[in-house]
PDB file of N, CA and C in Angstrom:
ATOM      1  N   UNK A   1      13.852 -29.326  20.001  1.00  0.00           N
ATOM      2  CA  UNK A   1      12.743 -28.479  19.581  1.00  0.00           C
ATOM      3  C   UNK A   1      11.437 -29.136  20.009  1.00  0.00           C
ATOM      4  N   UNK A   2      10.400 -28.424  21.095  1.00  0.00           N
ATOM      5  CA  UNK A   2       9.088 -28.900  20.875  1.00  0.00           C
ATOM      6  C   UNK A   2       8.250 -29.053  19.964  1.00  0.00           C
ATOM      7  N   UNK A   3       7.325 -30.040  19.816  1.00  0.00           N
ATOM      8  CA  UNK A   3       6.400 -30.242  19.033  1.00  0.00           C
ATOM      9  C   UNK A   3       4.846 -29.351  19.481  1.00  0.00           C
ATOM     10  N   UNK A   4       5.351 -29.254  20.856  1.00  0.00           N
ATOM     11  CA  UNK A   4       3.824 -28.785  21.521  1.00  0.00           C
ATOM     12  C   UNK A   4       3.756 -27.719  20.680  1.00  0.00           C
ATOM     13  N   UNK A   5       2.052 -26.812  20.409  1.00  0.00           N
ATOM     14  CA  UNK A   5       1.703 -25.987  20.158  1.00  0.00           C
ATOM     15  C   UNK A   5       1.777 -24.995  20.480  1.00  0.00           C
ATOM     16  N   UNK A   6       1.359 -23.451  20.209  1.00  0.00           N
ATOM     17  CA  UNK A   6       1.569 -22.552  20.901  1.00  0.00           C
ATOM     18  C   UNK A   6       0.205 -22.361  21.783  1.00  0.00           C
ATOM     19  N   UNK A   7       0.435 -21.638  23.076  1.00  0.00           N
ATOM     20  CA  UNK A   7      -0.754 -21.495  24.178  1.00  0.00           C
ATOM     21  C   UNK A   7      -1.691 -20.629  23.152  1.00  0.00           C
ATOM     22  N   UNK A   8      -3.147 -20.971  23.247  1.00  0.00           N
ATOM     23  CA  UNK A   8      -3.875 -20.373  22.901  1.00  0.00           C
ATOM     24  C   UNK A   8      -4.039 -18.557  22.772  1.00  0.00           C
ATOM     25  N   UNK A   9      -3.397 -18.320  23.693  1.00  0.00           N
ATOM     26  CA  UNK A   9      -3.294 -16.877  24.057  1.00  0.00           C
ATOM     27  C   UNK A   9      -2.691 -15.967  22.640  1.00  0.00           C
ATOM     28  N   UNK A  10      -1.677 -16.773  22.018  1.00  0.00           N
ATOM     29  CA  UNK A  10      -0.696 -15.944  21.202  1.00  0.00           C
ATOM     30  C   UNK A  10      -1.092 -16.690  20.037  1.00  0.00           C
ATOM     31  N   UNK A  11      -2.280 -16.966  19.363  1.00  0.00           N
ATOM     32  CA  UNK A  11      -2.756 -17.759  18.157  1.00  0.00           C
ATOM     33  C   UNK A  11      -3.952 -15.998  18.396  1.00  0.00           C
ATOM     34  N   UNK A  12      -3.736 -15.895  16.769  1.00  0.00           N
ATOM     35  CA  UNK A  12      -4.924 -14.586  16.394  1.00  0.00           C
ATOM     36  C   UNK A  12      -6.381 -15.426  16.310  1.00  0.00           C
ATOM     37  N   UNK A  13      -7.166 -14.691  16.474  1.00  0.00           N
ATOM     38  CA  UNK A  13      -8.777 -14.860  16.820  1.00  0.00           C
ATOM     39  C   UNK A  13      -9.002 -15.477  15.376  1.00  0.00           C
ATOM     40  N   UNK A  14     -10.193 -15.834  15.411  1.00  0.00           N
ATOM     41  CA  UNK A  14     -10.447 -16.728  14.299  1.00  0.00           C
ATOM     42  C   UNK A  14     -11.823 -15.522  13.790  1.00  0.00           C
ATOM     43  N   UNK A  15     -11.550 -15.173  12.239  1.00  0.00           N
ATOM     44  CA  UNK A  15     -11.983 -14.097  11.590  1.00  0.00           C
ATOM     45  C   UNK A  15     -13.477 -14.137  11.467  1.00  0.00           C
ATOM     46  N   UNK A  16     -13.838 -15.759  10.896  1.00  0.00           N
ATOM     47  CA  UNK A  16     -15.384 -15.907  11.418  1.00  0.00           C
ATOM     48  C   UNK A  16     -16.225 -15.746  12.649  1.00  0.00           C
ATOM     49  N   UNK A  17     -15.711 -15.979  13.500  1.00  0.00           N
ATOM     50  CA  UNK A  17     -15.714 -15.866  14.606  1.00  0.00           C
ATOM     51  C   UNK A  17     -16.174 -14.778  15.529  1.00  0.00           C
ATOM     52  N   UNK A  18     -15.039 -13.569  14.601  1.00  0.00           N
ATOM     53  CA  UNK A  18     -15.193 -12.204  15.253  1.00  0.00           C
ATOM     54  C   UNK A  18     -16.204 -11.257  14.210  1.00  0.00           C
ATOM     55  N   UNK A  19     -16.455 -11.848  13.471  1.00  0.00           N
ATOM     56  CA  UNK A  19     -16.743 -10.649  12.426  1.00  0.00           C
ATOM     57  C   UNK A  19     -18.554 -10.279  12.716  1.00  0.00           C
ATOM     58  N   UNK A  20     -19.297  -9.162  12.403  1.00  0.00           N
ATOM     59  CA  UNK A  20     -20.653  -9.503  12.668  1.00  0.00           C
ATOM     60  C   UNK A  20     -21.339  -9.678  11.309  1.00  0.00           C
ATOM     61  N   UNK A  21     -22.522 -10.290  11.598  1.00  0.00           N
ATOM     62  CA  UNK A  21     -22.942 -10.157  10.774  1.00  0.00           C
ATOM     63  C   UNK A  21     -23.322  -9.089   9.979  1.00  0.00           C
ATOM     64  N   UNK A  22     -23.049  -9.134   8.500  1.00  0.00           N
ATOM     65  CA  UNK A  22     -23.513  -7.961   7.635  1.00  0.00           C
ATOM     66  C   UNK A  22     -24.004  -8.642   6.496  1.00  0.00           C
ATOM     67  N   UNK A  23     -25.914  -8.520   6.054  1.00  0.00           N
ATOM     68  CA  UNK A  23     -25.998  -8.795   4.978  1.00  0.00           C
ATOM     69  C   UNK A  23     -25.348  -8.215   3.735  1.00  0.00           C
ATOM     70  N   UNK A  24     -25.105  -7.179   3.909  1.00  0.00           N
ATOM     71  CA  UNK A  24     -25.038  -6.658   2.328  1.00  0.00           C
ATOM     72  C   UNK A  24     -23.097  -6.410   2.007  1.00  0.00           C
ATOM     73  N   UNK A  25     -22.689  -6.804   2.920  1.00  0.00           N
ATOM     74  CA  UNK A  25     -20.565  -7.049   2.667  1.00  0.00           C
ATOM     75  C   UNK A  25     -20.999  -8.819   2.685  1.00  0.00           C
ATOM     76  N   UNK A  26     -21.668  -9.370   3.045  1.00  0.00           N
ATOM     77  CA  UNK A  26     -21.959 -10.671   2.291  1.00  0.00           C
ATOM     78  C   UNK A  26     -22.178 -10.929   1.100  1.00  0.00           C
ATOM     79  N   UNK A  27     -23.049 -10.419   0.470  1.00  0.00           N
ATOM     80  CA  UNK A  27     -23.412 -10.567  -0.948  1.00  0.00           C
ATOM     81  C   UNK A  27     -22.685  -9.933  -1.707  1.00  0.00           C
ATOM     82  N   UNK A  28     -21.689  -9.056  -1.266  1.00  0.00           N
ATOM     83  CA  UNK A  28     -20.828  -8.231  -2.278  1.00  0.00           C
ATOM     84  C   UNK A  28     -19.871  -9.476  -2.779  1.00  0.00           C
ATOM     85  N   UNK A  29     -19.774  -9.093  -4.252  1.00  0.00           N
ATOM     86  CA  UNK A  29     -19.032  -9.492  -5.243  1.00  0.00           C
ATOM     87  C   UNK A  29     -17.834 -10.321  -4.936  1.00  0.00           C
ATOM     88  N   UNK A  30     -16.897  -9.338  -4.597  1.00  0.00           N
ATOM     89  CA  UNK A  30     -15.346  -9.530  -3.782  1.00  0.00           C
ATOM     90  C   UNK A  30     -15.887 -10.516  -2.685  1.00  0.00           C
ATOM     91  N   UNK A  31     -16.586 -10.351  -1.793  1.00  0.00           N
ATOM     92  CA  UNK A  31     -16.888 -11.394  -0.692  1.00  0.00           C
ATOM     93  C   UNK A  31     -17.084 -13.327  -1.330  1.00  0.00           C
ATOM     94  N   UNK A  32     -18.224 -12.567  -2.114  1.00  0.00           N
ATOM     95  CA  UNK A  32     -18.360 -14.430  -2.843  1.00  0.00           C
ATOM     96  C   UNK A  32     -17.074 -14.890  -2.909  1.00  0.00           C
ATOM     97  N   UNK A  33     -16.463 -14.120  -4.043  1.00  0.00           N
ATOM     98  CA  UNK A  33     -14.956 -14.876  -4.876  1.00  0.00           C
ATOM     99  C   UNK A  33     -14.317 -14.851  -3.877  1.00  0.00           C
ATOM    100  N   UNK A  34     -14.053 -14.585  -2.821  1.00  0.00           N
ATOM    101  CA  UNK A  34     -13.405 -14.944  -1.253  1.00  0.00           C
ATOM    102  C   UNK A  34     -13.585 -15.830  -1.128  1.00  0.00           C
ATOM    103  N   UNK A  35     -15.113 -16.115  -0.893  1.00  0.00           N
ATOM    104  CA  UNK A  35     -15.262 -17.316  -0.003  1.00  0.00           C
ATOM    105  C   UNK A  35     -14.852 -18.840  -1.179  1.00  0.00           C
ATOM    106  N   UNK A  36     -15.503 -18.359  -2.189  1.00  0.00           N
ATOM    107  CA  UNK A  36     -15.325 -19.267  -3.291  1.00  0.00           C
ATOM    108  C   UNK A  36     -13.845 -19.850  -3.172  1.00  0.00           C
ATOM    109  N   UNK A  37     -12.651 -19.304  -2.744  1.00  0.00           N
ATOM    110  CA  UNK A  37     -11.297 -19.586  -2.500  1.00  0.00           C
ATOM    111  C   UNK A  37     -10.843 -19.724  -1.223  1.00  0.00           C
ATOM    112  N   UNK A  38     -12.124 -19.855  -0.257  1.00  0.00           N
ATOM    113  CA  UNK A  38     -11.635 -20.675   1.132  1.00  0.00           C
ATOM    114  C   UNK A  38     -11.429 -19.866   2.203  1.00  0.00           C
ATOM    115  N   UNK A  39     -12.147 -18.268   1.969  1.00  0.00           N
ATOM    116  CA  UNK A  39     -11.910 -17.378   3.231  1.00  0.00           C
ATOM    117  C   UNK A  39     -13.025 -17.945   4.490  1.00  0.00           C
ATOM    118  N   UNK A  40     -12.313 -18.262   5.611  1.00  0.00           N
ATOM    119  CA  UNK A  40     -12.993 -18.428   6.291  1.00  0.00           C
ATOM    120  C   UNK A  40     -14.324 -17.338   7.195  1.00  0.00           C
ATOM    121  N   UNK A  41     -13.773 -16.433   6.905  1.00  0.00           N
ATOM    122  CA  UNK A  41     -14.923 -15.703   7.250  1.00  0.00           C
ATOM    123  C   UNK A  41     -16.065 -15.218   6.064  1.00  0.00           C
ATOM    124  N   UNK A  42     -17.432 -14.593   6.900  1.00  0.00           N
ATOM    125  CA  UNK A  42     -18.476 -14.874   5.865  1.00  0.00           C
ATOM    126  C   UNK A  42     -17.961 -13.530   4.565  1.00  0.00           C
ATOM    127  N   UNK A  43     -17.078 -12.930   5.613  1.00  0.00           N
ATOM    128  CA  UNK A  43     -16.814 -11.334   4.613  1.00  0.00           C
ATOM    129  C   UNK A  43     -15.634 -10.824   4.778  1.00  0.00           C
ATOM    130  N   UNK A  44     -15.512 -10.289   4.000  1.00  0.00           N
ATOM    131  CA  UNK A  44     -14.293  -9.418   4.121  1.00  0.00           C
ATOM    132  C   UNK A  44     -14.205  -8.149   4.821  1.00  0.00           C
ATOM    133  N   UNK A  45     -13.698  -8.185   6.106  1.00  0.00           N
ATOM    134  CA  UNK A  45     -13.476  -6.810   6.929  1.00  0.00           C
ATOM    135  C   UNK A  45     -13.068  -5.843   6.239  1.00  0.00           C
ATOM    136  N   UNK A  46     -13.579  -4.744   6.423  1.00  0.00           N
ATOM    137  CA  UNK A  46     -12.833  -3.482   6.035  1.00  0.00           C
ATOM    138  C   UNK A  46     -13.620  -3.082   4.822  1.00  0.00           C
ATOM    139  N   UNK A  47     -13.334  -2.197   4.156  1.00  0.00           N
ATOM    140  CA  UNK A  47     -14.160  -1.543   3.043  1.00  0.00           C
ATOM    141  C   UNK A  47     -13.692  -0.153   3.112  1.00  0.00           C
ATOM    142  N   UNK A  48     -14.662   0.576   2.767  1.00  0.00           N
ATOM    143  CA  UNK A  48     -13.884   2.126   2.563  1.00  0.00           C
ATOM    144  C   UNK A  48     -13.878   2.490   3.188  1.00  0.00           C
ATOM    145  N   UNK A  49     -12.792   3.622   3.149  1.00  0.00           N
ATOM    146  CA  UNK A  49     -11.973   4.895   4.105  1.00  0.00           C
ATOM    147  C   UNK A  49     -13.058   5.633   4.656  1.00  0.00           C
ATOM    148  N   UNK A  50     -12.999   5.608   5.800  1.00  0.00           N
ATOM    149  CA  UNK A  50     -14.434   6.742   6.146  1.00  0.00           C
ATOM    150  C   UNK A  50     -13.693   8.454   6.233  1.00  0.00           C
ATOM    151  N   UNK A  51     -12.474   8.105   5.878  1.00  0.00           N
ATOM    152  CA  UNK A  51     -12.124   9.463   6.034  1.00  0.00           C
ATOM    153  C   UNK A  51     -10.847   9.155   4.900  1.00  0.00           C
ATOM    154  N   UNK A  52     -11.498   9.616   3.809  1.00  0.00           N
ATOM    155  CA  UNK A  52     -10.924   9.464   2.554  1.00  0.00           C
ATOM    156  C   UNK A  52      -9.613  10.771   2.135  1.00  0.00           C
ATOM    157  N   UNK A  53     -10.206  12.126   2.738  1.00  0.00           N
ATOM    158  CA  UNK A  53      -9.743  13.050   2.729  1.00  0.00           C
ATOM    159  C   UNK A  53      -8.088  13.369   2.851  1.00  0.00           C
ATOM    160  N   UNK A  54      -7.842  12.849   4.057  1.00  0.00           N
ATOM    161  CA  UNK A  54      -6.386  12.748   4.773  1.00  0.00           C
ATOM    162  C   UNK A  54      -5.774  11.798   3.826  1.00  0.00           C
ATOM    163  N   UNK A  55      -6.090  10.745   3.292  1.00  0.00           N
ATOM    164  CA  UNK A  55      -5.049  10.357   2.568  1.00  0.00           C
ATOM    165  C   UNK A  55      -4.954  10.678   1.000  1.00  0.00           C
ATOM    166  N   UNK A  56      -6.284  11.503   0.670  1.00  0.00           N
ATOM    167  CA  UNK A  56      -5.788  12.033  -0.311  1.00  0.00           C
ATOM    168  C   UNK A  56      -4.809  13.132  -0.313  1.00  0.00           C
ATOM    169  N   UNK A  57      -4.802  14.029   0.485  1.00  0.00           N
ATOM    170  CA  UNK A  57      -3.712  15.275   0.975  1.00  0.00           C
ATOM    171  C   UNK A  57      -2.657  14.278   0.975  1.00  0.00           C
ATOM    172  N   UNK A  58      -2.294  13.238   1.465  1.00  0.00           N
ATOM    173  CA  UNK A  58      -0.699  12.770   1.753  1.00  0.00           C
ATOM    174  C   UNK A  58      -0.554  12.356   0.890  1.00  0.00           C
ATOM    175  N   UNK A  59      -1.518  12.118  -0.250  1.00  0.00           N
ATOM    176  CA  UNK A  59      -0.910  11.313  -1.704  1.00  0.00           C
ATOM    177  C   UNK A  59      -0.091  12.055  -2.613  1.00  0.00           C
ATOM    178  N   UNK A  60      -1.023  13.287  -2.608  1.00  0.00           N
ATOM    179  CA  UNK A  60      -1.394  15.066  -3.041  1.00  0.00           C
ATOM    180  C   UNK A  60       0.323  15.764  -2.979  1.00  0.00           C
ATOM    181  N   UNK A  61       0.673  15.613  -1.257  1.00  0.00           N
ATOM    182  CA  UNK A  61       1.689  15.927  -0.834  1.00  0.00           C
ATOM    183  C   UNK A  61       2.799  14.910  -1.673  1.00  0.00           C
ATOM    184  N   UNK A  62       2.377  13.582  -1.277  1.00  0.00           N
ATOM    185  CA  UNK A  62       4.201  12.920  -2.048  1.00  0.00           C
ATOM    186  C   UNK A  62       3.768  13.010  -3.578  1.00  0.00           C
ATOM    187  N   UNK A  63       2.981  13.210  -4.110  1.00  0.00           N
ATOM    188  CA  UNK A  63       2.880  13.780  -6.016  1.00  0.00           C
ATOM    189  C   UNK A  63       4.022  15.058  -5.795  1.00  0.00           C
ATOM    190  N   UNK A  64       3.529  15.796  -5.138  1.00  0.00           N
ATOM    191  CA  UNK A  64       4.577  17.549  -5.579  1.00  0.00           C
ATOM    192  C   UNK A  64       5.852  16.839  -4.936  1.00  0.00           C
ATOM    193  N   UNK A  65       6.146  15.533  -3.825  1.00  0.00           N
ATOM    194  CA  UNK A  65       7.739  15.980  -3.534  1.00  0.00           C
ATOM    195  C   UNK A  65       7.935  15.015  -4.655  1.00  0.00           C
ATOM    196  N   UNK A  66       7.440  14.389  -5.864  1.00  0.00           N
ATOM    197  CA  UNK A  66       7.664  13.349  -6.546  1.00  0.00           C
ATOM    198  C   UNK A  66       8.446  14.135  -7.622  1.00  0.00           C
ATOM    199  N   UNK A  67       7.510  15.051  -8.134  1.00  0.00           N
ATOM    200  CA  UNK A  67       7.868  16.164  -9.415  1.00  0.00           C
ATOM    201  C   UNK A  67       8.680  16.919  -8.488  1.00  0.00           C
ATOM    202  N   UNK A  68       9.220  17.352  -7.571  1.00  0.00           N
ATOM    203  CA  UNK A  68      10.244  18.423  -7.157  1.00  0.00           C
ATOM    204  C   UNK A  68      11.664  17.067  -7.574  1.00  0.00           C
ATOM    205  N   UNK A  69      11.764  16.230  -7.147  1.00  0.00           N
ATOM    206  CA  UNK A  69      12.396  15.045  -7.538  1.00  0.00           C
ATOM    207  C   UNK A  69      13.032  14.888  -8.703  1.00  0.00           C
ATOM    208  N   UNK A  70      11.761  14.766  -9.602  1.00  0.00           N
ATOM    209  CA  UNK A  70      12.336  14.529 -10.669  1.00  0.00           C
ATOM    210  C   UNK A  70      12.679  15.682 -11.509  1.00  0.00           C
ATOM    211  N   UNK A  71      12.293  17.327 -10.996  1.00  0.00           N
ATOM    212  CA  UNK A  71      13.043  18.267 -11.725  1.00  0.00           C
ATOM    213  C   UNK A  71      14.262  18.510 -11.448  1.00  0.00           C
ATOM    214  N   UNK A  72      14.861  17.890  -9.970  1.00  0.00           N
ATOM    215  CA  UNK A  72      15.945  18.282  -9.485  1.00  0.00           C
ATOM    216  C   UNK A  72      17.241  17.710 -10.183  1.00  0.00           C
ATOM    217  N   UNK A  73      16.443  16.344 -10.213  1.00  0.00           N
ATOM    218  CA  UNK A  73      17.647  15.211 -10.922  1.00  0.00           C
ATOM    219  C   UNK A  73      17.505  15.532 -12.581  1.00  0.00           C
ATOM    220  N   UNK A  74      16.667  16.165 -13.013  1.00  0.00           N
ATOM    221  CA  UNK A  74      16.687  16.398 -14.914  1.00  0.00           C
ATOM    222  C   UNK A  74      17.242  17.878 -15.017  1.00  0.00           C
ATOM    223  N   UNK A  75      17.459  18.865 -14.055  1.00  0.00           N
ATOM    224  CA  UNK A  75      18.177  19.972 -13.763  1.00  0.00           C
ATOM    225  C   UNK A  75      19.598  19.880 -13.534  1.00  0.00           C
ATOM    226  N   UNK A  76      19.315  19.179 -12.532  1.00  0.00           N
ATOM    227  CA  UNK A  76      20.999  18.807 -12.010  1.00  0.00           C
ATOM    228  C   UNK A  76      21.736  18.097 -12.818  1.00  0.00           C
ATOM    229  N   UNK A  77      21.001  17.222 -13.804  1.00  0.00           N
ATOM    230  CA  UNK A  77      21.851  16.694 -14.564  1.00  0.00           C
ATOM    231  C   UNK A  77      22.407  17.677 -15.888  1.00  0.00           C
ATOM    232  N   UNK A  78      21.367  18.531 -16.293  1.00  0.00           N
ATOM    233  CA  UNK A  78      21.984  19.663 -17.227  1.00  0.00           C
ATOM    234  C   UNK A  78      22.521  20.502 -16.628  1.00  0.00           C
ATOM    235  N   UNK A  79      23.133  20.997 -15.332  1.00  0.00           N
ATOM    236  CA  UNK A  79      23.760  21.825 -14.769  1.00  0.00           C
ATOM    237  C   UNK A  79      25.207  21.404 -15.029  1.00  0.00           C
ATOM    238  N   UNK A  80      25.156  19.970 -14.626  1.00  0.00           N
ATOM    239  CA  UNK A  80      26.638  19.272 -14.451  1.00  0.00           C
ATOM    240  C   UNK A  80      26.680  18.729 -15.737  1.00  0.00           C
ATOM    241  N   UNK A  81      26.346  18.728 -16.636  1.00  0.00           N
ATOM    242  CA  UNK A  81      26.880  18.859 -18.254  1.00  0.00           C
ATOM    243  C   UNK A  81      27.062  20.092 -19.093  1.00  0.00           C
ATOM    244  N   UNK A  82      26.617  21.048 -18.159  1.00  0.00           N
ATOM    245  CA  UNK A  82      27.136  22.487 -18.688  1.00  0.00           C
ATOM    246  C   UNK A  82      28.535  22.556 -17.812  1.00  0.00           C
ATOM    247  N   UNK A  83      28.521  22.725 -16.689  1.00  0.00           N
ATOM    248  CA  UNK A  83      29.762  22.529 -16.060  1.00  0.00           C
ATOM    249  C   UNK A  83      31.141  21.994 -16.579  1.00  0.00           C
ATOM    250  N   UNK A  84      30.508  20.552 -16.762  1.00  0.00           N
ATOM    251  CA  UNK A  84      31.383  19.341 -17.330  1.00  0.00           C
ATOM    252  C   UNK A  84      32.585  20.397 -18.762  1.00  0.00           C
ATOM    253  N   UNK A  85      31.436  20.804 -19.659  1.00  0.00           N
ATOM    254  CA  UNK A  85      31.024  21.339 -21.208  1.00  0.00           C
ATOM    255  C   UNK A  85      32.286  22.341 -20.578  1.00  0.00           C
ATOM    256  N   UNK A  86      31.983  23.417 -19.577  1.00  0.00           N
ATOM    257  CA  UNK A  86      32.728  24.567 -19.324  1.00  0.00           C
ATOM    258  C   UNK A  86      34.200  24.103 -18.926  1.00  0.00           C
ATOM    259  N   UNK A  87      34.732  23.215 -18.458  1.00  0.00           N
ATOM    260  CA  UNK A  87      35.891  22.457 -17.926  1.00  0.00           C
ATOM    261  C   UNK A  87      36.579  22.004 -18.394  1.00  0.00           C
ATOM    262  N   UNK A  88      35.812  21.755 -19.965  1.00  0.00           N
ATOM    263  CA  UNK A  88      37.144  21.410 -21.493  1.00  0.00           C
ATOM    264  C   UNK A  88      36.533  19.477 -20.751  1.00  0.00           C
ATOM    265  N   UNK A  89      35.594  18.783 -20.413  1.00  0.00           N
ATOM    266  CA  UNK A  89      35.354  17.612 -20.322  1.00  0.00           C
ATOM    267  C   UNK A  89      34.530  17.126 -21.619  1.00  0.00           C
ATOM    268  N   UNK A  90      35.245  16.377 -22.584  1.00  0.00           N
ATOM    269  CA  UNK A  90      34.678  15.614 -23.544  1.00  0.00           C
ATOM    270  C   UNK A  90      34.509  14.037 -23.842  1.00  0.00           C
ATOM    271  N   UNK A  91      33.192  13.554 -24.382  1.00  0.00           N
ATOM    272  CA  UNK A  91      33.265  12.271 -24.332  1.00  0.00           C
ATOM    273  C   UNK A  91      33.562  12.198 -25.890  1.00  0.00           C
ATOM    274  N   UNK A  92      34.592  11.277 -25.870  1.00  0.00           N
ATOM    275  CA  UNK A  92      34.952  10.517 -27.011  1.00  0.00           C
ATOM    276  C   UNK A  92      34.566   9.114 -27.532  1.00  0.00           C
TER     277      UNK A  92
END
């Protein structure tokens, strides 16, 4: 097994490095207590959804297949205990 390192090429960019400056994702809250715990960059990339919309619809969407779900399995389960019930099946 080598000890050598890996070529620079395939090591990710260094976050300080790339990030630009932004006063005001600096002074945010979350940013301090970052750095306070050793993030090397001055901020934290990313922030809000600029297009918030679309993932509320897909949330929207798996809520209704969530409740189709769970009526199927609290249906199906009283279907097949009426069944059961009709078949002379008793628990003792």
């Amino acid at each position: 097994m080598s000890s050598e390192a890996p070529p620079a090429a395939t090591l990710p960019p260094d976050p300080a490095a790339t990030l630009p400056p932004d006063p005001e994702a600096y002074d945010d809250e979350r940013n301090v207590h970052a750095r306070k715990r050793g993030l090397a960059a001055p901020y934290i990339a990313g922030g809000r959804d600029p297009n918030p919309e679309a993932g509320l619809a897909e949330e929207r969407r798996y809520l209704r297949w969530l409740l189709v779900m769970v009526v199927v399995l609290v249906v199906g389960a009283f279907v097949i205990g009426i069944i059961a019930a009709l078949l002379g099946y008793t628990v003792e």
